[in-house]
Every structure is written in C-alpha cells, then in structure tokens.
PDB file of N, CA and C in Angstrom:
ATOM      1  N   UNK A   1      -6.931 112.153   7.746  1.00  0.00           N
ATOM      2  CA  UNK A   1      -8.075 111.564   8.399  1.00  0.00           C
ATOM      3  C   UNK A   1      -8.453 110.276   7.667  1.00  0.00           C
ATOM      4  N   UNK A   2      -8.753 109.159   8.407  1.00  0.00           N
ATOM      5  CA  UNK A   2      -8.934 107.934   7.650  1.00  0.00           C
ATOM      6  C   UNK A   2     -10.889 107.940   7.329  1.00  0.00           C
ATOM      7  N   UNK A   3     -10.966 107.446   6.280  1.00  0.00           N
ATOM      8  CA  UNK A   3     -12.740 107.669   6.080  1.00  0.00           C
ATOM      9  C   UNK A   3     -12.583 106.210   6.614  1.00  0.00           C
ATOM     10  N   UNK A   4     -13.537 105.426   7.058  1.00  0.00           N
ATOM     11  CA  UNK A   4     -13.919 104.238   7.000  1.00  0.00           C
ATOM     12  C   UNK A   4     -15.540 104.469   6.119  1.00  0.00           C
ATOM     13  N   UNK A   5     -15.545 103.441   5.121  1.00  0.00           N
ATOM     14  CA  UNK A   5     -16.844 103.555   4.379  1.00  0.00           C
ATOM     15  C   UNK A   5     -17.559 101.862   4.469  1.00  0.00           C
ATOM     16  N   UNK A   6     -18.931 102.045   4.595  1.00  0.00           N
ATOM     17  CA  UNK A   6     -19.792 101.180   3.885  1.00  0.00           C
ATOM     18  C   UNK A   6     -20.521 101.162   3.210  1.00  0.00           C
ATOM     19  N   UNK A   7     -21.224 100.322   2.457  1.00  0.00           N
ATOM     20  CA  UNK A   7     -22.066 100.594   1.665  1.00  0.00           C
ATOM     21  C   UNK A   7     -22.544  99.025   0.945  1.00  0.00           C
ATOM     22  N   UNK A   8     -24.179  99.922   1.091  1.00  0.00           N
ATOM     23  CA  UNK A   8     -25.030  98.607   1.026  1.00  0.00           C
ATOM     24  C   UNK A   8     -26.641  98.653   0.950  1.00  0.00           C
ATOM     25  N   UNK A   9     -27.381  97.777   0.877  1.00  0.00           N
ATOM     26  CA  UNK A   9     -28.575  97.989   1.465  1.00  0.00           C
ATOM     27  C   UNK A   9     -28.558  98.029   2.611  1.00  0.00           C
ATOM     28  N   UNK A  10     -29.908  98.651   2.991  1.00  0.00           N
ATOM     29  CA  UNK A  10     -29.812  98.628   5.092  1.00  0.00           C
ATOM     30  C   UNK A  10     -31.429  97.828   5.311  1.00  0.00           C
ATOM     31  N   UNK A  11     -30.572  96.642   5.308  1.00  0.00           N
ATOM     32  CA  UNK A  11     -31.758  95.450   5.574  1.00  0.00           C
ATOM     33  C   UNK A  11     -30.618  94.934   7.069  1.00  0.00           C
ATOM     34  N   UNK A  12     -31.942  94.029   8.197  1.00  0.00           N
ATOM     35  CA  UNK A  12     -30.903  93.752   9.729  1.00  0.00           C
ATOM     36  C   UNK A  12     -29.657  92.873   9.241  1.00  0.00           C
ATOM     37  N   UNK A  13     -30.126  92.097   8.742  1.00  0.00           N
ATOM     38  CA  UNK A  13     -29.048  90.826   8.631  1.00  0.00           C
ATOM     39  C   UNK A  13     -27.541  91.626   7.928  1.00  0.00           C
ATOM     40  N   UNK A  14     -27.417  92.228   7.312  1.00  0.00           N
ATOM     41  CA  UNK A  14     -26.002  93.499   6.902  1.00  0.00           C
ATOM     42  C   UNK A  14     -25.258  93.896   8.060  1.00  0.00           C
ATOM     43  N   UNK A  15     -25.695  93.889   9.165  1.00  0.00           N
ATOM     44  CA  UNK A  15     -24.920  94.463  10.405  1.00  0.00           C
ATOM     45  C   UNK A  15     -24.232  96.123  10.431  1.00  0.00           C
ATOM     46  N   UNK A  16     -25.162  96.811   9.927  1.00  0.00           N
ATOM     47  CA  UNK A  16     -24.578  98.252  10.027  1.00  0.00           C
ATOM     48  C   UNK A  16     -24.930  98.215  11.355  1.00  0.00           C
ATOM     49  N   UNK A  17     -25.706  98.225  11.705  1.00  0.00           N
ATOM     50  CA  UNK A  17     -26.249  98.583  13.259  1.00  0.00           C
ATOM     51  C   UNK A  17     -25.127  98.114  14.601  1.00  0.00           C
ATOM     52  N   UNK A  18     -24.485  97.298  13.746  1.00  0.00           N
ATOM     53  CA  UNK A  18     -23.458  96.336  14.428  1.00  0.00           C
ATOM     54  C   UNK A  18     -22.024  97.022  14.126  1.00  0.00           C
ATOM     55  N   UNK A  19     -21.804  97.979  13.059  1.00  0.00           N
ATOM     56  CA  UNK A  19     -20.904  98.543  12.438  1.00  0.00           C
ATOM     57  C   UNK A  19     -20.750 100.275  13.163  1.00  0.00           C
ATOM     58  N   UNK A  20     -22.088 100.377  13.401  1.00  0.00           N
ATOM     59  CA  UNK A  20     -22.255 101.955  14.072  1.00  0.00           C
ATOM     60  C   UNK A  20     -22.055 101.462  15.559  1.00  0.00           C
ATOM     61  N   UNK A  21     -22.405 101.161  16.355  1.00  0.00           N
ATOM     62  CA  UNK A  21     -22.309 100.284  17.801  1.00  0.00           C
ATOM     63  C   UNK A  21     -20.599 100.582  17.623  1.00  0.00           C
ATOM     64  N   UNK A  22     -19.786  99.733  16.982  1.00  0.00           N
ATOM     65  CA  UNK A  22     -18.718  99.079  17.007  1.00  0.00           C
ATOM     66  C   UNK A  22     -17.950 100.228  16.758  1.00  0.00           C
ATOM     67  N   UNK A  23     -18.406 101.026  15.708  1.00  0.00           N
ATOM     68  CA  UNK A  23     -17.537 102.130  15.728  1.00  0.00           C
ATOM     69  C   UNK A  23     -17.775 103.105  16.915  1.00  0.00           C
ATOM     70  N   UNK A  24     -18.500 103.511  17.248  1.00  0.00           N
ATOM     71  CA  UNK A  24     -18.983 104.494  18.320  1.00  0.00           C
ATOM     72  C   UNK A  24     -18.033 103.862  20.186  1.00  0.00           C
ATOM     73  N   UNK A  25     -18.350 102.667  19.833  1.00  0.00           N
ATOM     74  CA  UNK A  25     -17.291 101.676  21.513  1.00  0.00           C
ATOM     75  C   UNK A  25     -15.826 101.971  21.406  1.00  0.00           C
ATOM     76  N   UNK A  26     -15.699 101.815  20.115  1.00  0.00           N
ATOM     77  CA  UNK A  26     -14.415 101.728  19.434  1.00  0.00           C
ATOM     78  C   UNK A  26     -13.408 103.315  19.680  1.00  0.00           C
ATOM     79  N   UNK A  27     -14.034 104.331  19.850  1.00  0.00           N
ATOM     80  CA  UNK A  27     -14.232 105.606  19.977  1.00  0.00           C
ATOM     81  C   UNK A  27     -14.070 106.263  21.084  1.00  0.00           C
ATOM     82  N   UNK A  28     -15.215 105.425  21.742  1.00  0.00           N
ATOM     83  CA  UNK A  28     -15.213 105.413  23.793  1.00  0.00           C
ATOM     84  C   UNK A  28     -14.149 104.969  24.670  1.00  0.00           C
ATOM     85  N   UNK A  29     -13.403 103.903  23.634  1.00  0.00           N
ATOM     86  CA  UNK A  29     -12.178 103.475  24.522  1.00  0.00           C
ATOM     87  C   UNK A  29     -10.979 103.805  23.968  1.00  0.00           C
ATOM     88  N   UNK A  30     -10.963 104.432  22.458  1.00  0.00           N
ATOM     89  CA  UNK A  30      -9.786 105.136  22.324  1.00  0.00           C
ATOM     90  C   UNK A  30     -10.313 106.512  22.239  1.00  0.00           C
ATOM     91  N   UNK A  31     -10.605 107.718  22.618  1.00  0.00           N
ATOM     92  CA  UNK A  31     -10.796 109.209  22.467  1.00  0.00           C
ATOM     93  C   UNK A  31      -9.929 109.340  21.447  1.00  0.00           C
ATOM     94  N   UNK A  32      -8.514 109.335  22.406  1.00  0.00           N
ATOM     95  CA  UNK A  32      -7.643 109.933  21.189  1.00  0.00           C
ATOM     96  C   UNK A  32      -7.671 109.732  19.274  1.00  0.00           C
ATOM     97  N   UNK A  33      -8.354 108.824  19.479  1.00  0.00           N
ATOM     98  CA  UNK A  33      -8.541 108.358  17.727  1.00  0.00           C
ATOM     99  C   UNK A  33      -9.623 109.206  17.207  1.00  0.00           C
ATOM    100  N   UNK A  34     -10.332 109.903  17.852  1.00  0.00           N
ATOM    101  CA  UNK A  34     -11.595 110.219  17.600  1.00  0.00           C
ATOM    102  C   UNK A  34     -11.202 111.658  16.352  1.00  0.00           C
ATOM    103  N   UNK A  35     -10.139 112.006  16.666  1.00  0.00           N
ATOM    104  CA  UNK A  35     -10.797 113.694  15.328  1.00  0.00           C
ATOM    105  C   UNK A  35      -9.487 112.712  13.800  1.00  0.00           C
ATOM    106  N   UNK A  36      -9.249 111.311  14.375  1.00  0.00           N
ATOM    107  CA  UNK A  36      -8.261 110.586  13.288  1.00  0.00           C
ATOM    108  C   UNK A  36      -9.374 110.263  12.326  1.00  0.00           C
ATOM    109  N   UNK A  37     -10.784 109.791  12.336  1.00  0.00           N
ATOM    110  CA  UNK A  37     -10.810 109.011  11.598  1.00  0.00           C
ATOM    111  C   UNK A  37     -13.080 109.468  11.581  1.00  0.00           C
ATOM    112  N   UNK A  38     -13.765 109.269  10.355  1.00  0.00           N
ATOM    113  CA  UNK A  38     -15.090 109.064  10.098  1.00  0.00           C
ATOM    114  C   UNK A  38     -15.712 107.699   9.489  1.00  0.00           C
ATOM    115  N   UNK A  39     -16.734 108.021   9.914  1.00  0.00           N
ATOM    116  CA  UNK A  39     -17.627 106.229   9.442  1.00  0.00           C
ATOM    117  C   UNK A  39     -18.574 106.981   8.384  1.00  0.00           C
ATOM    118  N   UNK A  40     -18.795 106.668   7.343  1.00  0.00           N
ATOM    119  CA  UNK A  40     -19.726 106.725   6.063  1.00  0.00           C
ATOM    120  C   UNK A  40     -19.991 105.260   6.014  1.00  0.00           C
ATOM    121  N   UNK A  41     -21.726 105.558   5.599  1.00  0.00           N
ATOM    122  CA  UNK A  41     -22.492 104.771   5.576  1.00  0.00           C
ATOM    123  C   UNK A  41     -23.262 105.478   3.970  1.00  0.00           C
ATOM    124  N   UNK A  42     -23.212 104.196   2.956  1.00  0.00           N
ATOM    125  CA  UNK A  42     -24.050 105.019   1.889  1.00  0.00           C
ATOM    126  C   UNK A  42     -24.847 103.378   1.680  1.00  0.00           C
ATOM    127  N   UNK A  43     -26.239 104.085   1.441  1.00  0.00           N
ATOM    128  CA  UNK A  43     -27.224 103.316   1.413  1.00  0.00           C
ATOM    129  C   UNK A  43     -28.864 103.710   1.337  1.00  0.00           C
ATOM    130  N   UNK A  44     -29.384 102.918   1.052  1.00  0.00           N
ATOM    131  CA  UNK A  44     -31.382 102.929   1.855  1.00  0.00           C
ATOM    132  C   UNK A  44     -31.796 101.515   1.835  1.00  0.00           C
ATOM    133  N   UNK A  45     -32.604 101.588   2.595  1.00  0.00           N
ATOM    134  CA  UNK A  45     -33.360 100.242   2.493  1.00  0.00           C
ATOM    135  C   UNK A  45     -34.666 100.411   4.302  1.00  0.00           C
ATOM    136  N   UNK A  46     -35.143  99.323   4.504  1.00  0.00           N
ATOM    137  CA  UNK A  46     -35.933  99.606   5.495  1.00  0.00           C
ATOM    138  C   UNK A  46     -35.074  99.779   6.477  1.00  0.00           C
ATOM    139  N   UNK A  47     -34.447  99.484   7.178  1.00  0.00           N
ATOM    140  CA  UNK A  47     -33.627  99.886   8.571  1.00  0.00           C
ATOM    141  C   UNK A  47     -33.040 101.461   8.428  1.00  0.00           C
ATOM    142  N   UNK A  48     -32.946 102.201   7.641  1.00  0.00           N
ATOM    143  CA  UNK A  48     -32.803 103.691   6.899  1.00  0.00           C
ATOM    144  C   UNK A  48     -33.233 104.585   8.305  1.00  0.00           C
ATOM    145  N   UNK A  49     -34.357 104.600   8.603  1.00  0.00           N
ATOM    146  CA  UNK A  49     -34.508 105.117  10.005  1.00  0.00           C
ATOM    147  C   UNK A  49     -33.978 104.821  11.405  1.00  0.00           C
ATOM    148  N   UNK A  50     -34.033 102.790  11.409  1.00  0.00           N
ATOM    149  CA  UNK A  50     -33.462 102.736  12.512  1.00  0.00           C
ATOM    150  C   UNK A  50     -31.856 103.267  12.718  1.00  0.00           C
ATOM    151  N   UNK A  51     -31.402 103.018  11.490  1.00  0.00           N
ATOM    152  CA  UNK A  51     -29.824 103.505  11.553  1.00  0.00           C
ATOM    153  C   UNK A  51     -29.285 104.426  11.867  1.00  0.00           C
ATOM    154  N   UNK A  52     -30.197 105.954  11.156  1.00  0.00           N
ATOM    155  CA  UNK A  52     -29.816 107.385  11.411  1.00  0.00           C
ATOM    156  C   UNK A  52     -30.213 107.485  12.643  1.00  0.00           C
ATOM    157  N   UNK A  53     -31.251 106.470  13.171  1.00  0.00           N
ATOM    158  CA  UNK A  53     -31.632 107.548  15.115  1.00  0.00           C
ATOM    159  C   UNK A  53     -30.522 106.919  15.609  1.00  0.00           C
ATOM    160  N   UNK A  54     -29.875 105.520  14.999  1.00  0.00           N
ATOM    161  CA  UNK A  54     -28.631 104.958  15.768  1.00  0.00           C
ATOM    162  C   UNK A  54     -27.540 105.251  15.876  1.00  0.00           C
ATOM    163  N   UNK A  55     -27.160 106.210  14.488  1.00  0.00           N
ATOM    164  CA  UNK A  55     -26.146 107.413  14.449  1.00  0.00           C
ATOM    165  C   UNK A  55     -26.034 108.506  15.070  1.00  0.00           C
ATOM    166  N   UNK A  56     -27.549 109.011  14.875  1.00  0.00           N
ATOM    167  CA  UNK A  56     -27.336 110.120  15.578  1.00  0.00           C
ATOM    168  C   UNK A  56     -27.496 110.369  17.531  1.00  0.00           C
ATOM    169  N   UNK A  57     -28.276 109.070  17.692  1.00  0.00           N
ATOM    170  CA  UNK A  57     -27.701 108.784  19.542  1.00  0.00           C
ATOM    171  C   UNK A  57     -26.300 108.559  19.795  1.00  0.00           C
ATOM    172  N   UNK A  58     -25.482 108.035  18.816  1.00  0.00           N
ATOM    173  CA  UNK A  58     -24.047 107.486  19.396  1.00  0.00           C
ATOM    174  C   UNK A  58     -23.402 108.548  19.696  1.00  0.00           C
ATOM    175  N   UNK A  59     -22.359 108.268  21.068  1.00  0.00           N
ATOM    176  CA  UNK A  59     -21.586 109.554  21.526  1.00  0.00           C
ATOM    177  C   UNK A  59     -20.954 110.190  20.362  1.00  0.00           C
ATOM    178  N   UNK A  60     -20.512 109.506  19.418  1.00  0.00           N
ATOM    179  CA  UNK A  60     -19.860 110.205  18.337  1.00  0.00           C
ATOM    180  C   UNK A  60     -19.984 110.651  17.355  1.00  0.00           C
ATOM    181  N   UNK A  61     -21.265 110.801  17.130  1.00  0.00           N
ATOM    182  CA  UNK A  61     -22.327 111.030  15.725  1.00  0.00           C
ATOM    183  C   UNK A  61     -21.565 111.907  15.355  1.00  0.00           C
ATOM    184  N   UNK A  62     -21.031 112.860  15.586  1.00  0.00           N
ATOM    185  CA  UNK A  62     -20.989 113.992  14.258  1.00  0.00           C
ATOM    186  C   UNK A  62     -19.602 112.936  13.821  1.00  0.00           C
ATOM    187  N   UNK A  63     -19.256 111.871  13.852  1.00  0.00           N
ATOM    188  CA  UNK A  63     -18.104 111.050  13.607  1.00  0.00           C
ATOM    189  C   UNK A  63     -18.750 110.048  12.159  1.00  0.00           C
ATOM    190  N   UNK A  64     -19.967 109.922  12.308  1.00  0.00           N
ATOM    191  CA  UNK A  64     -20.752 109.351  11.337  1.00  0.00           C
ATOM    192  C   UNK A  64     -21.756 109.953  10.899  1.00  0.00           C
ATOM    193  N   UNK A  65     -21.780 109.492   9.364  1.00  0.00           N
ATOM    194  CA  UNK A  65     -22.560 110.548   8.230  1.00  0.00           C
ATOM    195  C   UNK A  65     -22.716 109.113   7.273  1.00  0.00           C
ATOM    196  N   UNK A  66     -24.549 109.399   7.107  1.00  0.00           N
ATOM    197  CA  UNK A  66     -24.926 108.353   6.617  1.00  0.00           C
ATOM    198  C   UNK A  66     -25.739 109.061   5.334  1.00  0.00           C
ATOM    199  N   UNK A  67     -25.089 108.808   4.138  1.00  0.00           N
ATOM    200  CA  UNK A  67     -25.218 109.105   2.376  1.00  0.00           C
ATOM    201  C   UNK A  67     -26.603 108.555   2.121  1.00  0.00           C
ATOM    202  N   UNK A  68     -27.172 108.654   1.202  1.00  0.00           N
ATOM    203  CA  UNK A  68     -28.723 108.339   0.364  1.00  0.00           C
ATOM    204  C   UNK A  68     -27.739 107.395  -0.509  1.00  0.00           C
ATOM    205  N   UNK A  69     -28.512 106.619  -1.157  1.00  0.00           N
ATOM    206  CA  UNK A  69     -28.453 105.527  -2.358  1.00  0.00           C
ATOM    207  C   UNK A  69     -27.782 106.427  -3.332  1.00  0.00           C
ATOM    208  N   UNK A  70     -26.367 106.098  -3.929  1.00  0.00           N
ATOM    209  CA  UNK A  70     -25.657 106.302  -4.685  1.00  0.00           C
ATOM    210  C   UNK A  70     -26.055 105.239  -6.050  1.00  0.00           C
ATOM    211  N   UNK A  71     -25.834 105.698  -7.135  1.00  0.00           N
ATOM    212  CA  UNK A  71     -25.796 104.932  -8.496  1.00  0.00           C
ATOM    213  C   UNK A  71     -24.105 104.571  -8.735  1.00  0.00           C
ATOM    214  N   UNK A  72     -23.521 105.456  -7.941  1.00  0.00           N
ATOM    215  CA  UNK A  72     -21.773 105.578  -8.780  1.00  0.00           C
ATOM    216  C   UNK A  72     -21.125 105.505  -6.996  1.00  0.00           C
ATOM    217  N   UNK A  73     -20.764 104.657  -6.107  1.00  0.00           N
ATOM    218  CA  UNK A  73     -19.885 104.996  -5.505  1.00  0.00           C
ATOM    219  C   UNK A  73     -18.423 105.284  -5.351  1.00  0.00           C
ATOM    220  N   UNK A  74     -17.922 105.388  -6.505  1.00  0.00           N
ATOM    221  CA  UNK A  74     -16.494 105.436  -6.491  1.00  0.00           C
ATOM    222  C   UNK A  74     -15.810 106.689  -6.207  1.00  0.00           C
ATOM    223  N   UNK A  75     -16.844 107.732  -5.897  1.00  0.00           N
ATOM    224  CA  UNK A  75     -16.101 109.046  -5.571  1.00  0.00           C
ATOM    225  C   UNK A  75     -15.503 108.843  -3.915  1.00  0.00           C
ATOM    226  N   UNK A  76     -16.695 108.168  -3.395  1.00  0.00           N
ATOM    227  CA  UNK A  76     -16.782 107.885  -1.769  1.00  0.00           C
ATOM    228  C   UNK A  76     -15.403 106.770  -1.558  1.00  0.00           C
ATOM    229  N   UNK A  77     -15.710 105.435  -2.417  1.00  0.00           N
ATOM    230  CA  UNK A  77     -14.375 104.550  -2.877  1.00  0.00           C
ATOM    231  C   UNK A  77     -12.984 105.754  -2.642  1.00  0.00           C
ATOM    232  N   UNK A  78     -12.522 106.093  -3.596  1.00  0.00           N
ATOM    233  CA  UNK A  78     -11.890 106.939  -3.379  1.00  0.00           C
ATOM    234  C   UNK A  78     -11.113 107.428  -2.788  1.00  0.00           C
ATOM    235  N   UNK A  79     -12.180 108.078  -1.864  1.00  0.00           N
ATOM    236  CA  UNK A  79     -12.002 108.882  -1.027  1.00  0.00           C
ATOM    237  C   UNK A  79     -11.890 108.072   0.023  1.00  0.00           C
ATOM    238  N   UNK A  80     -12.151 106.992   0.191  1.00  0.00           N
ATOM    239  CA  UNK A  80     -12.168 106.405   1.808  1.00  0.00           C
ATOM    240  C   UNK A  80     -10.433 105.465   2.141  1.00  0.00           C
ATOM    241  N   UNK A  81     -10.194 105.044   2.519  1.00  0.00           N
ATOM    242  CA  UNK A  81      -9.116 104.469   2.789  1.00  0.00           C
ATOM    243  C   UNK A  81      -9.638 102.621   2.486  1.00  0.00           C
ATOM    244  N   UNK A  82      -8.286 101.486   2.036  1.00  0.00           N
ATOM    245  CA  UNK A  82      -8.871 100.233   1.751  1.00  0.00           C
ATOM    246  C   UNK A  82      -8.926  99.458   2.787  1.00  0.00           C
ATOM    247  N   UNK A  83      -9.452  98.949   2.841  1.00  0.00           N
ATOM    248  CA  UNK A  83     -10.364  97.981   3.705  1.00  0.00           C
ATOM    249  C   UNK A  83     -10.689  96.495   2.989  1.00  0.00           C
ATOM    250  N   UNK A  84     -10.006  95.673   3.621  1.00  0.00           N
ATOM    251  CA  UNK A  84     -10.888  94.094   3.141  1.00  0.00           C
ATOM    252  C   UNK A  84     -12.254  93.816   3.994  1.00  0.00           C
ATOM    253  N   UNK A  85     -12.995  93.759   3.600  1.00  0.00           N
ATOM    254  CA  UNK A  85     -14.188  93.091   4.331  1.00  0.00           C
ATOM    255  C   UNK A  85     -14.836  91.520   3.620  1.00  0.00           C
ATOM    256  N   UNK A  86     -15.793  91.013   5.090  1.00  0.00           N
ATOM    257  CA  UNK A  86     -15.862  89.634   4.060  1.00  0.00           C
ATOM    258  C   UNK A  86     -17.369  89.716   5.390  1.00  0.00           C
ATOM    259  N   UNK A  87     -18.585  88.990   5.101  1.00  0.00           N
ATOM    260  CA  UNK A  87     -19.763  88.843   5.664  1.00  0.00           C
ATOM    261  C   UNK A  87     -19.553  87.758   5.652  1.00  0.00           C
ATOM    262  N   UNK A  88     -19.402  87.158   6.561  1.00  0.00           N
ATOM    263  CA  UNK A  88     -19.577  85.658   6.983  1.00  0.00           C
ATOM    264  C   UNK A  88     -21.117  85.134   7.055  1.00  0.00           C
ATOM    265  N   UNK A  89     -21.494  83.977   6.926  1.00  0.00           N
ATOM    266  CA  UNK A  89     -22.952  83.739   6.895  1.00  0.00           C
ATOM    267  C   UNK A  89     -23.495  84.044   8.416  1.00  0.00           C
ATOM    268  N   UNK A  90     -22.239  84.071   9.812  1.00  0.00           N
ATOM    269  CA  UNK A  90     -22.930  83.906  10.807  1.00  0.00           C
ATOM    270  C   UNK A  90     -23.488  85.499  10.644  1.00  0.00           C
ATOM    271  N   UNK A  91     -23.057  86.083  10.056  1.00  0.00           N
ATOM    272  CA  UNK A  91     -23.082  88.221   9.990  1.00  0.00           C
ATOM    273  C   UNK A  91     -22.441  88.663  10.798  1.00  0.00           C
ATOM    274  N   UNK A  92     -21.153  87.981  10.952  1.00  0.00           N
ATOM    275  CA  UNK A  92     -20.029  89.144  11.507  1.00  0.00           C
ATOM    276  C   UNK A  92     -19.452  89.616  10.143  1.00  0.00           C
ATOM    277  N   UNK A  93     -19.084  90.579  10.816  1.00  0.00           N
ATOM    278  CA  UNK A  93     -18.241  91.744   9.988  1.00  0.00           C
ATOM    279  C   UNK A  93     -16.578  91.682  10.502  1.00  0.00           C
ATOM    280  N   UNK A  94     -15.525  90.717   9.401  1.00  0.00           N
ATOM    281  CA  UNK A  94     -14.450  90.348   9.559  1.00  0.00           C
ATOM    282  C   UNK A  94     -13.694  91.419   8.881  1.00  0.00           C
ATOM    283  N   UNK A  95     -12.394  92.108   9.224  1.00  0.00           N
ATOM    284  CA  UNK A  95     -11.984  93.402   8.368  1.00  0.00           C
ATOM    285  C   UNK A  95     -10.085  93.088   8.632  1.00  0.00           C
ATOM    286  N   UNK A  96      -9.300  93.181   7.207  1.00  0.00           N
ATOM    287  CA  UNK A  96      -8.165  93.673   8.164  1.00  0.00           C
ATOM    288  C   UNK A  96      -7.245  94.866   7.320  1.00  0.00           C
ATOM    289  N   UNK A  97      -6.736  95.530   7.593  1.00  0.00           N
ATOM    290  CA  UNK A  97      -6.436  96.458   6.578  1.00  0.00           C
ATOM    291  C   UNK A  97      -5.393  95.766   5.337  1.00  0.00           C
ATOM    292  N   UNK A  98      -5.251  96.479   4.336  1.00  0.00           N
ATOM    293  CA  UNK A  98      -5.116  96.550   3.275  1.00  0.00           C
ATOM    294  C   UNK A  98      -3.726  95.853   3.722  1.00  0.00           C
ATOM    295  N   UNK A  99      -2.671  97.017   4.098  1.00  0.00           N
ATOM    296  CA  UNK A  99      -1.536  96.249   4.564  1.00  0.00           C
ATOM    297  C   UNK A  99      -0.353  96.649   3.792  1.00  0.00           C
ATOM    298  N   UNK A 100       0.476  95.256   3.784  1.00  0.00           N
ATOM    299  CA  UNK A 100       1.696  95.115   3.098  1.00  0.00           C
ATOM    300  C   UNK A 100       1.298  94.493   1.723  1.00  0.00           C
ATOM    301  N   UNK A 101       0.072  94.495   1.364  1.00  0.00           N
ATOM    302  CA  UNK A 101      -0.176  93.911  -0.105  1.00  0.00           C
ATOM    303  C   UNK A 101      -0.083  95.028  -1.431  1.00  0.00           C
ATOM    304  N   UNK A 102       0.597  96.370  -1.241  1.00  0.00           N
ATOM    305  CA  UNK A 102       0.461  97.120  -2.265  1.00  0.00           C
ATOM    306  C   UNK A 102      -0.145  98.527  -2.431  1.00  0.00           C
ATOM    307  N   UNK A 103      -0.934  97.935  -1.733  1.00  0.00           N
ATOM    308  CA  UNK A 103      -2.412  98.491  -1.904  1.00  0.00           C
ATOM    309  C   UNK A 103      -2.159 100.091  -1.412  1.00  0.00           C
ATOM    310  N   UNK A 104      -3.054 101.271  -1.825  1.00  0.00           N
ATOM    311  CA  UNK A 104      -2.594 102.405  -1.576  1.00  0.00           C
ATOM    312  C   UNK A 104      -3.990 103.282  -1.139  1.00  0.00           C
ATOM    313  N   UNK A 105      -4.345 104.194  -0.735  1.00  0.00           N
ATOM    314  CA  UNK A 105      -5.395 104.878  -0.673  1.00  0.00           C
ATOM    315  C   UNK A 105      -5.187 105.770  -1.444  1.00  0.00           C
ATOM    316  N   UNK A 106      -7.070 105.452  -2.258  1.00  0.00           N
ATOM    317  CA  UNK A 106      -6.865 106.264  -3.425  1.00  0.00           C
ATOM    318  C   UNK A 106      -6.705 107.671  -3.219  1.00  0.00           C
ATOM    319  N   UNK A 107      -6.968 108.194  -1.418  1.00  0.00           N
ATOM    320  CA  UNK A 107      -7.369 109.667  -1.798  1.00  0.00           C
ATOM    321  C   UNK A 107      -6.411 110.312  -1.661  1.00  0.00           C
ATOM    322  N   UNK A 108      -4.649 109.048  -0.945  1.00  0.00           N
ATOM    323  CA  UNK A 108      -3.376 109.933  -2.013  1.00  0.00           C
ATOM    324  C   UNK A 108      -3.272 110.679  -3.226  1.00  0.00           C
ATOM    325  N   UNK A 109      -3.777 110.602  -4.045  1.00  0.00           N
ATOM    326  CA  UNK A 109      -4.095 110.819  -5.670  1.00  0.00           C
ATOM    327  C   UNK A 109      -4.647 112.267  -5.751  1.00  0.00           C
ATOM    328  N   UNK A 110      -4.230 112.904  -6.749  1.00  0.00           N
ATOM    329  CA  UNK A 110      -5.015 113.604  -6.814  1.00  0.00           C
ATOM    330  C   UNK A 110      -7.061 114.072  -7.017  1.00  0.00           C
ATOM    331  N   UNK A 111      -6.728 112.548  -7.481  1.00  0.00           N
ATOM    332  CA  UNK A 111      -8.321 112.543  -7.989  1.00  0.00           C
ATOM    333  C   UNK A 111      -9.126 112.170  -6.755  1.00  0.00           C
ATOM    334  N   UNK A 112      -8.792 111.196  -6.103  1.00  0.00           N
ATOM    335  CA  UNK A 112      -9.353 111.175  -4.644  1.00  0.00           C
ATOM    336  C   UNK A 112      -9.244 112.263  -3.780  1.00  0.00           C
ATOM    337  N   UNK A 113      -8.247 113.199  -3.337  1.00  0.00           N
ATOM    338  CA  UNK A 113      -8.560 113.877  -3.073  1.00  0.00           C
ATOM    339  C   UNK A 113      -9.312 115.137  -3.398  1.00  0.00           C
ATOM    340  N   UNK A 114      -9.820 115.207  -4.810  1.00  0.00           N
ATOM    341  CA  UNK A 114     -10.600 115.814  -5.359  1.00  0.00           C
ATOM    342  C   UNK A 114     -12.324 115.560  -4.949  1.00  0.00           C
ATOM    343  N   UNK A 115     -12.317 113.959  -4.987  1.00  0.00           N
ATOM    344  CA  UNK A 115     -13.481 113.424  -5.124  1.00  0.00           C
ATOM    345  C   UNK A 115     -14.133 113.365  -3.628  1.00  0.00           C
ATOM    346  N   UNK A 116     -12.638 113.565  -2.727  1.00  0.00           N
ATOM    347  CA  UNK A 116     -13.240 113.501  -0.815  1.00  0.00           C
ATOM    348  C   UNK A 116     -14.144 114.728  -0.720  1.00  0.00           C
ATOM    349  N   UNK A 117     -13.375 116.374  -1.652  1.00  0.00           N
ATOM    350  CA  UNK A 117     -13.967 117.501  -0.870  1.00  0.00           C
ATOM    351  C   UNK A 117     -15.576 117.806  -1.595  1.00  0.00           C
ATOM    352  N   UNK A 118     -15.752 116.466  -2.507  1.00  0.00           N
ATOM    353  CA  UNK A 118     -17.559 116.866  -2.796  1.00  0.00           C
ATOM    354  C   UNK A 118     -18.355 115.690  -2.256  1.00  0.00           C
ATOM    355  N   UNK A 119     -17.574 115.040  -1.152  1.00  0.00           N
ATOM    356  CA  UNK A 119     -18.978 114.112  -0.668  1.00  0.00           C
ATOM    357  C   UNK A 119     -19.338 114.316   0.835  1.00  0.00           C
TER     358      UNK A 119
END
C-alpha cells in the first residue's frame, strides 16, 4: 500500500484543502487505486477543523487520516513512500515521484516497516 504523507502547519495558503480535494477526485476517477494507496496528513494549526470536516465529507475518508502535531516525524517519513514536493509561491502543489534517482522507500526496511504498524 503506498502512504502518501503531508505534513505541516494547517494555515489556507499550504493547500491541504487542495491536497484532500485532489486526492479524494483522484480516487473518483480511478476506484481501482482506491484499497492501493492512503493520504496522511500530520499537523495543527487554525484550518485543523476545516480540514477534518473536509476529510471526513470526502467519498474516501476512511482513505485519509489526519495525525495531531508530531515533534519527531520520521516514523510517518518512513513509513510513507518518497515523494518530491515543491510549493510554488502561486500555492500549487507540484509532485513527481522519486523515480529512477535511487531513491527507495524506507518502509522496505525493516525499520519502516516497523515504524508503519505504530502510526
């Protein structure tokens, strides 16, 4: 199962709201992807409410699970699969996977997969 993770404050200009939307459409037009893959969200900040009623309306909520303010995210790291991301000033959310650069998911590992079954 692929985690997709974010993490951040949840102030508007961040675009989770834009990230839950996107994942949830994303979902609607492929089904079949739907038991492939979860959205984690770890965070607080003021939008904290608008987000969870925005999670939990989307057709796919039990697909997204939104964490409290972490001090240490690297268990969630981890555990999630890599991802480049970059916030552009306009606040899109630009992503492309990891790829042919090396790069591995940590929760191959034993320790990631250790660290997936306590979050």
């Amino acid at each position: 199962m692929k985690i997709i993770l974010a993490a951040g404050r949840f102030v508007d200009w961040k675009g989770f709201d834009v990230l839950i939307k996107g994942y949830d459409m994303y979902l609607s037009e492929h089904e079949d992807d739907a038991e492939k893959s979860v959205l984690w969200i770890i965070g607080d900040g003021e939008e904290k409410e608008k987000l969870t009623a925005l999670a939990f309306g989307a057709r796919f909520s039990d697909r997204i699970k939104i964490f409290p303010f972490a001090q240490d995210v690297r268990p969630y790291m981890w555990a999630a699969d890599p991802l480049r991301t970059s916030l552009e000033n306009s606040g899109a959310l630009r992503h492309s996977p990891a790829g042919g650069d090396g790069l591995r998911s940590a929760r191959d590992s034993d320790k990631g997969r250790r660290a997936a079954r306590h979050c």
